[in-house]
Protein backbone atom coordinates (compact mmCIF):
# COMPACT_ATOMS: atom_id res chain seq x y z
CA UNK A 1 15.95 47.67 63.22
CA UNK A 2 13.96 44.24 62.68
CA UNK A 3 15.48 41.51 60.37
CA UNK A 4 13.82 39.43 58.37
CA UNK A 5 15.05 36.53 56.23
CA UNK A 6 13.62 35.01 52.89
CA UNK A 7 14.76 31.38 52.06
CA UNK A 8 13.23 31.51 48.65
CA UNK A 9 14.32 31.27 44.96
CA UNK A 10 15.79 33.54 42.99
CA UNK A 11 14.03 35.27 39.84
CA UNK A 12 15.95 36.89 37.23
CA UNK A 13 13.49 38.84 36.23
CA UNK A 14 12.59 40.61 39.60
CA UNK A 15 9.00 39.77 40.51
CA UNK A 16 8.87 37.21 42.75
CA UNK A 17 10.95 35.07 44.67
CA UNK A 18 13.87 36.64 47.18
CA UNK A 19 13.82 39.78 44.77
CA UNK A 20 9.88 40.41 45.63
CA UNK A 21 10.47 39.46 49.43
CA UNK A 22 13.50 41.87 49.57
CA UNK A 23 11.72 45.09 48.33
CA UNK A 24 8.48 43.92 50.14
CA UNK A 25 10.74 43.82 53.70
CA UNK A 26 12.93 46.97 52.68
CA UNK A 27 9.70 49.52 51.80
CA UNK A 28 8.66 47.94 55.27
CA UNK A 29 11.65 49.75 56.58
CA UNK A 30 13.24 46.43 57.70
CA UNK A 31 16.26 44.78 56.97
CA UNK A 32 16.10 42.18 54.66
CA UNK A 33 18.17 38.83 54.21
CA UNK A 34 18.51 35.85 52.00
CA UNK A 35 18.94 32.39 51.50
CA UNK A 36 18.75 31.27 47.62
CA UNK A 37 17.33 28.14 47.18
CA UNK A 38 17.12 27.86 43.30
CA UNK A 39 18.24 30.17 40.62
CA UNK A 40 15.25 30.42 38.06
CA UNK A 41 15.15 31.11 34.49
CA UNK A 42 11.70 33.20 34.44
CA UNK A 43 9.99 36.01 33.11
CA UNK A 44 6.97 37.33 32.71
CA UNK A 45 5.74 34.72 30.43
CA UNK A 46 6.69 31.72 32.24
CA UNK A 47 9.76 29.86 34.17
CA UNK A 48 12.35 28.18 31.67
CA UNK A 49 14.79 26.51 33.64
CA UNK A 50 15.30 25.81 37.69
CA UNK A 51 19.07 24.88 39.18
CA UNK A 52 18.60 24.51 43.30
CA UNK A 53 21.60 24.50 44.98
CA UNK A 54 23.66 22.11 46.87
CA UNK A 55 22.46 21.17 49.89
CA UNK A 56 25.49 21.78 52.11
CA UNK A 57 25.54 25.68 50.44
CA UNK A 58 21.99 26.45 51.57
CA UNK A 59 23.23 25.26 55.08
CA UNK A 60 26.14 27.38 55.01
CA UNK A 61 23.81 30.62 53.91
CA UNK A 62 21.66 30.05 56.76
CA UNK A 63 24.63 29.43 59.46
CA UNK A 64 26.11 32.34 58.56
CA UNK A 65 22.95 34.20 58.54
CA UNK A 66 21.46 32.63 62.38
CA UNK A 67 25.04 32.74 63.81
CA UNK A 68 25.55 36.47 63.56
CA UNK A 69 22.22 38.48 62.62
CA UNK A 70 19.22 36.07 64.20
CA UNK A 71 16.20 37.05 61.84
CA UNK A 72 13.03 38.36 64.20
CA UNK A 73 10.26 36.50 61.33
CA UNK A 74 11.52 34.07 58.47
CA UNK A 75 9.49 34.09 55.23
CA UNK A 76 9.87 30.43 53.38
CA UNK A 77 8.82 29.91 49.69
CA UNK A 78 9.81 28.17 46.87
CA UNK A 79 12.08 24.93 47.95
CA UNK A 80 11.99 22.17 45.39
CA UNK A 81 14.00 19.40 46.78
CA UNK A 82 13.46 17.08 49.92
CA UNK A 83 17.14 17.41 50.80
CA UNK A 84 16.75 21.66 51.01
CA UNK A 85 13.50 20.72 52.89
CA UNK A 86 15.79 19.19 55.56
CA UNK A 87 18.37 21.44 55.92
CA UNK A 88 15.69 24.08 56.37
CA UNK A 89 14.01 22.79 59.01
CA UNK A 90 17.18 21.39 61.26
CA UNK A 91 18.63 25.08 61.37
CA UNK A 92 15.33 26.60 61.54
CA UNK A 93 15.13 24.21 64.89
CA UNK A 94 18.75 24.36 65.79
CA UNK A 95 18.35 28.25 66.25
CA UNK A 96 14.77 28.50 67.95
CA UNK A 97 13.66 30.29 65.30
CA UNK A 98 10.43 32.39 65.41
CA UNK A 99 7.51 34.02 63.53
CA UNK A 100 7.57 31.15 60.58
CA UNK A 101 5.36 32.37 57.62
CA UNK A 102 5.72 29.34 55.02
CA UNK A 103 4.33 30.07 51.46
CA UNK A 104 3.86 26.91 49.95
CA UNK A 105 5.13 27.39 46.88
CA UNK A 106 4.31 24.72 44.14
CA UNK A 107 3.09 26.12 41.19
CA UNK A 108 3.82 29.77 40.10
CA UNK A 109 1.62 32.40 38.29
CA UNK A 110 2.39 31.00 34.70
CA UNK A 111 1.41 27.45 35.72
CA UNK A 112 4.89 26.07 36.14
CA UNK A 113 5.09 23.60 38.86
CA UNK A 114 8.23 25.02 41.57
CA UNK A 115 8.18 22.17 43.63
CA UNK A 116 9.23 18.60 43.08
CA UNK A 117 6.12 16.40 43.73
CA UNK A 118 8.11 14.22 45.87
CA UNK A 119 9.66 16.92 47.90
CA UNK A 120 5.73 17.45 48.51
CA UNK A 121 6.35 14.84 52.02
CA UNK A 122 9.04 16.34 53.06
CA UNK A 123 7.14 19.82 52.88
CA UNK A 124 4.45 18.83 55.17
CA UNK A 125 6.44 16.95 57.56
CA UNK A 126 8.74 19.00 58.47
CA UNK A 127 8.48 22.61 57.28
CA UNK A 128 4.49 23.08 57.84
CA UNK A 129 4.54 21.86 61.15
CA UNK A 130 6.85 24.28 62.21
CA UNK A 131 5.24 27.52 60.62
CA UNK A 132 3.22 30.03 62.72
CA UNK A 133 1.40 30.65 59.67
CA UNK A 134 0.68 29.00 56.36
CA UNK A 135 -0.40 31.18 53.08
CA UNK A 136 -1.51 28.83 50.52
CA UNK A 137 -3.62 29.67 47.65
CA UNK A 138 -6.13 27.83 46.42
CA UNK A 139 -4.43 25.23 44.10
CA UNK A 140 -1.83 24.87 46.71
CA UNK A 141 -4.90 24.14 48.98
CA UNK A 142 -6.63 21.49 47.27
CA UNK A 143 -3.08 20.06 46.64
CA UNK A 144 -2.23 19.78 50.36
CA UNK A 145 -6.18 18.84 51.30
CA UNK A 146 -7.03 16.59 48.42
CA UNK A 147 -9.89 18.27 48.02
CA UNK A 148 -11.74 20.79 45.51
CA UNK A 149 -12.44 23.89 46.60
CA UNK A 150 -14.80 26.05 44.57
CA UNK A 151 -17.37 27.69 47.56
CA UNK A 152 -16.17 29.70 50.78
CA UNK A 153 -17.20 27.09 52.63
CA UNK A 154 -14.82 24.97 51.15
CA UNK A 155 -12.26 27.49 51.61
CA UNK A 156 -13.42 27.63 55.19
CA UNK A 157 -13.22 23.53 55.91
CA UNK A 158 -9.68 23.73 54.19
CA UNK A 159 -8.32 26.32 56.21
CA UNK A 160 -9.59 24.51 59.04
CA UNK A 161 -8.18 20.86 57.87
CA UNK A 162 -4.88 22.14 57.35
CA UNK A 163 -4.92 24.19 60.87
CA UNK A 164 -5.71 20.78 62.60
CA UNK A 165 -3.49 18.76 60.59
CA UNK A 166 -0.38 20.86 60.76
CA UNK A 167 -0.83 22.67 64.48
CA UNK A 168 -0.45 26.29 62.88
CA UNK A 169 -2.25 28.93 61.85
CA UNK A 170 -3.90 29.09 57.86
CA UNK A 171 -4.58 31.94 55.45
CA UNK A 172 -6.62 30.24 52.23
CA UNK A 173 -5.97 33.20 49.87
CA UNK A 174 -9.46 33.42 47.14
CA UNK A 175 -7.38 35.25 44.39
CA UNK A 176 -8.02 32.57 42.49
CA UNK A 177 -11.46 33.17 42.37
CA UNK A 178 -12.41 35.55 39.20
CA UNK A 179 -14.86 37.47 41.38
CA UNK A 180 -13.47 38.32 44.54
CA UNK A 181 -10.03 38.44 46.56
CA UNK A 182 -10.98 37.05 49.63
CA UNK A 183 -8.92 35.26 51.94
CA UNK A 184 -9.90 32.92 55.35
CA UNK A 185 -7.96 32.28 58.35
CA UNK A 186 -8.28 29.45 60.72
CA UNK A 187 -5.93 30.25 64.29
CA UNK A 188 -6.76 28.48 67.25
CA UNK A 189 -9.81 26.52 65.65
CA UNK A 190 -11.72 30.03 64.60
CA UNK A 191 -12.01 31.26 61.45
CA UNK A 192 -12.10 34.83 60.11
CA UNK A 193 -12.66 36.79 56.93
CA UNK A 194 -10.36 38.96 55.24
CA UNK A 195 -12.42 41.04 52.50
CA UNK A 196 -10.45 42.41 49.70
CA UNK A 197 -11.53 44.25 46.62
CA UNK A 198 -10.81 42.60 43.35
CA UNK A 199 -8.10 45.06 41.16
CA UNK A 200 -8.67 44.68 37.83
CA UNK A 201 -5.24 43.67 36.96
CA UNK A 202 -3.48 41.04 34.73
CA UNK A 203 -0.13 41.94 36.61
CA UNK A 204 -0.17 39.70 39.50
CA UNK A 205 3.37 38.24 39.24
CA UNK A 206 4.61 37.80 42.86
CA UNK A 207 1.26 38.50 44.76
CA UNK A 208 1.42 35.20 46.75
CA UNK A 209 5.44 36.15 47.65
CA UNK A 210 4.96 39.74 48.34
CA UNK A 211 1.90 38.98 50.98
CA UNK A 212 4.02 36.62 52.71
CA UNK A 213 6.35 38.61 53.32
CA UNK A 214 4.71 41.82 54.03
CA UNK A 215 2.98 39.53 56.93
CA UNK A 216 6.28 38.42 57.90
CA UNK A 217 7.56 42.10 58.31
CA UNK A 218 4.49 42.40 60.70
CA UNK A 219 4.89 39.95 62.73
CA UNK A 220 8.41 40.87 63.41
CA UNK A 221 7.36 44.06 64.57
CA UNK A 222 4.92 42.67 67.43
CA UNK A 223 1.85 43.10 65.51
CA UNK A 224 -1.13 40.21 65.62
CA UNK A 225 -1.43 37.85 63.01
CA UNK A 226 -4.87 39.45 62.28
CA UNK A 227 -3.23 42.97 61.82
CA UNK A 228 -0.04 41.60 60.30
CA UNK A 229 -2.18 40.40 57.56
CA UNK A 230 -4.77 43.17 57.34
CA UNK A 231 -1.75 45.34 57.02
CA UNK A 232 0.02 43.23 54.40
CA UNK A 233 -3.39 42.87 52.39
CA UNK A 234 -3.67 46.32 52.23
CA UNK A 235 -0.13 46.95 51.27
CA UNK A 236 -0.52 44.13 48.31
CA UNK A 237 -4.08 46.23 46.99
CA UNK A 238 -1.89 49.30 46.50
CA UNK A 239 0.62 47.45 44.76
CA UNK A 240 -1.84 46.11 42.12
CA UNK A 241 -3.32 49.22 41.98
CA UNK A 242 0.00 51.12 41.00
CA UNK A 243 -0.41 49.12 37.59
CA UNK A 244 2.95 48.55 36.81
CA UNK A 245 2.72 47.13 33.49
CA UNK A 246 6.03 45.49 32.62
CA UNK A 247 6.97 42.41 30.41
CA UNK A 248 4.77 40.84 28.16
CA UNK A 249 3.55 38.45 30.32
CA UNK A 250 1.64 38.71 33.79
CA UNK A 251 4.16 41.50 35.11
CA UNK A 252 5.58 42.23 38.30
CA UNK A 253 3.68 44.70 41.30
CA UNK A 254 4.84 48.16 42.15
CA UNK A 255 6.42 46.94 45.72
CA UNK A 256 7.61 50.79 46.04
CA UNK A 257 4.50 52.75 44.72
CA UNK A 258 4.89 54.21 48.07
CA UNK A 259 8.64 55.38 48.27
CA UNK A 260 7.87 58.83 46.66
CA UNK A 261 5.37 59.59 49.53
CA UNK A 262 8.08 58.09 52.29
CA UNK A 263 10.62 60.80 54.08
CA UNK A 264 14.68 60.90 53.92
């Protein structure tokens, strides 16, 4: 069986964070893993209260994990301190680890900013750099860039910036956009299109954690980047479209609309 591990924050309530990365990577029929970075206080309706752990716990979490079940992708979201930055990206280079997706988390759904702006550095030093693949949206975009983004070709020329800057690969996810749910990759200096039809649903807590990982759970099964996220997108549409409607706030996806349909 594939592994893969989530160094992420915790939600309470279930939506995103390691709890949306775990049932994304177990309806993939993977085996799932964590490292907590934060605990949350968080809901539907917004995130009350963040506690990130010590730095010298996160590194024990991730020793133990690399020392006895080496992960075949890692999944990275929210980190909010420059000290969890580092320990991140010394064992993620101390065990040759592979198949990086890094969602860089910084705001969440309800507008909360997740990441401390001065652990923003430390972010793009050392944890970018290292990623196969980046999945920012577009706030997170024109955060890292500088730059607004309101056309596809801007989405294009960020992708692109971001792919030269940082030596990796770049999804610029367009959920932002009220029209459309379109998302541009730059790997290897070209650029492709990823066309996705718009659900009309307010629901959308955890989108930008769920596709990470679903493309994560690709890759560690030998698929392309271009299938791993063709696959994921797809995976994410059937989610909206399941219409969970929990909470009273943006609610959470249906990560296992599919487990009725799956054989046991």
């Amino acid at each position: 069986m594939k592994t893969v591990l989530t160094i992420a924050g915790s939600d309470c309530s279930g939506g995103a964070g390691i709890q949306a990365d775990i049932k994304t990577i177990t309806v993939h029929k993977l085996y799932a893993m964590s490292a907590v970075t934060a605990l949350t206080a968080q809901n539907t309706t917004g995130v009350y209260g963040v506690m990130p752990v010590e730095a010298a716990f996160l590194e024990q979490q991730l020793e133990c994990i690399f020392s006895d079940i080496m992960p075949d992708a890692v999944k990275i979201g929210m980190v909010s301190e420059t000290k969890l930055i580092r320990v991140i990206a010394r064992k993620l280079t101390e065990y040759h680890a592979h198949h990086i997706v890094v969602d860089p988390v910084m705001v969440s759904t309800s507008g909360s900013r997740l990441l401390d702006e001065s652990a923003q550095d430390a972010l793009c030093e050392l944890l970018l750099p290292r990623a196969e693949l980046i999945t920012p949206n577009l706030p997170e975009a024109e955060a890292l860039t500088g730059e607004r983004i309101e056309t596809a070709d801007g989405m294009e020329a960020a992708a692109r910036s971001l792919a030269r800057q940082y030596g990796c690969a770049v999804l610029v996810k367009g959920g932002h956009h009220k029209t459309g749910a379109d998302d541009v990759l730059c790997e290897a200096g070209n650029t492709r299109w990823f066309c996705g039809e718009r659900v009309n649903n307010p629901n959308t807590h955890g989108t930008g954690c769920t596709l990470s990982s679903a493309i994560a759970c690709r890759l560690a099964e030998g698929l392309s980047l271009k299938q791993s996220i063709e696959q994921a997108k797809r995976y994410l549409y059937h989610a909206l479209c399941a219409r969970l409607d929990l909470g009273q706030g943006r609610g959470p996806l249906d990560h296992c609309f599919a487990v009725d349909k799956m054989e046991f």
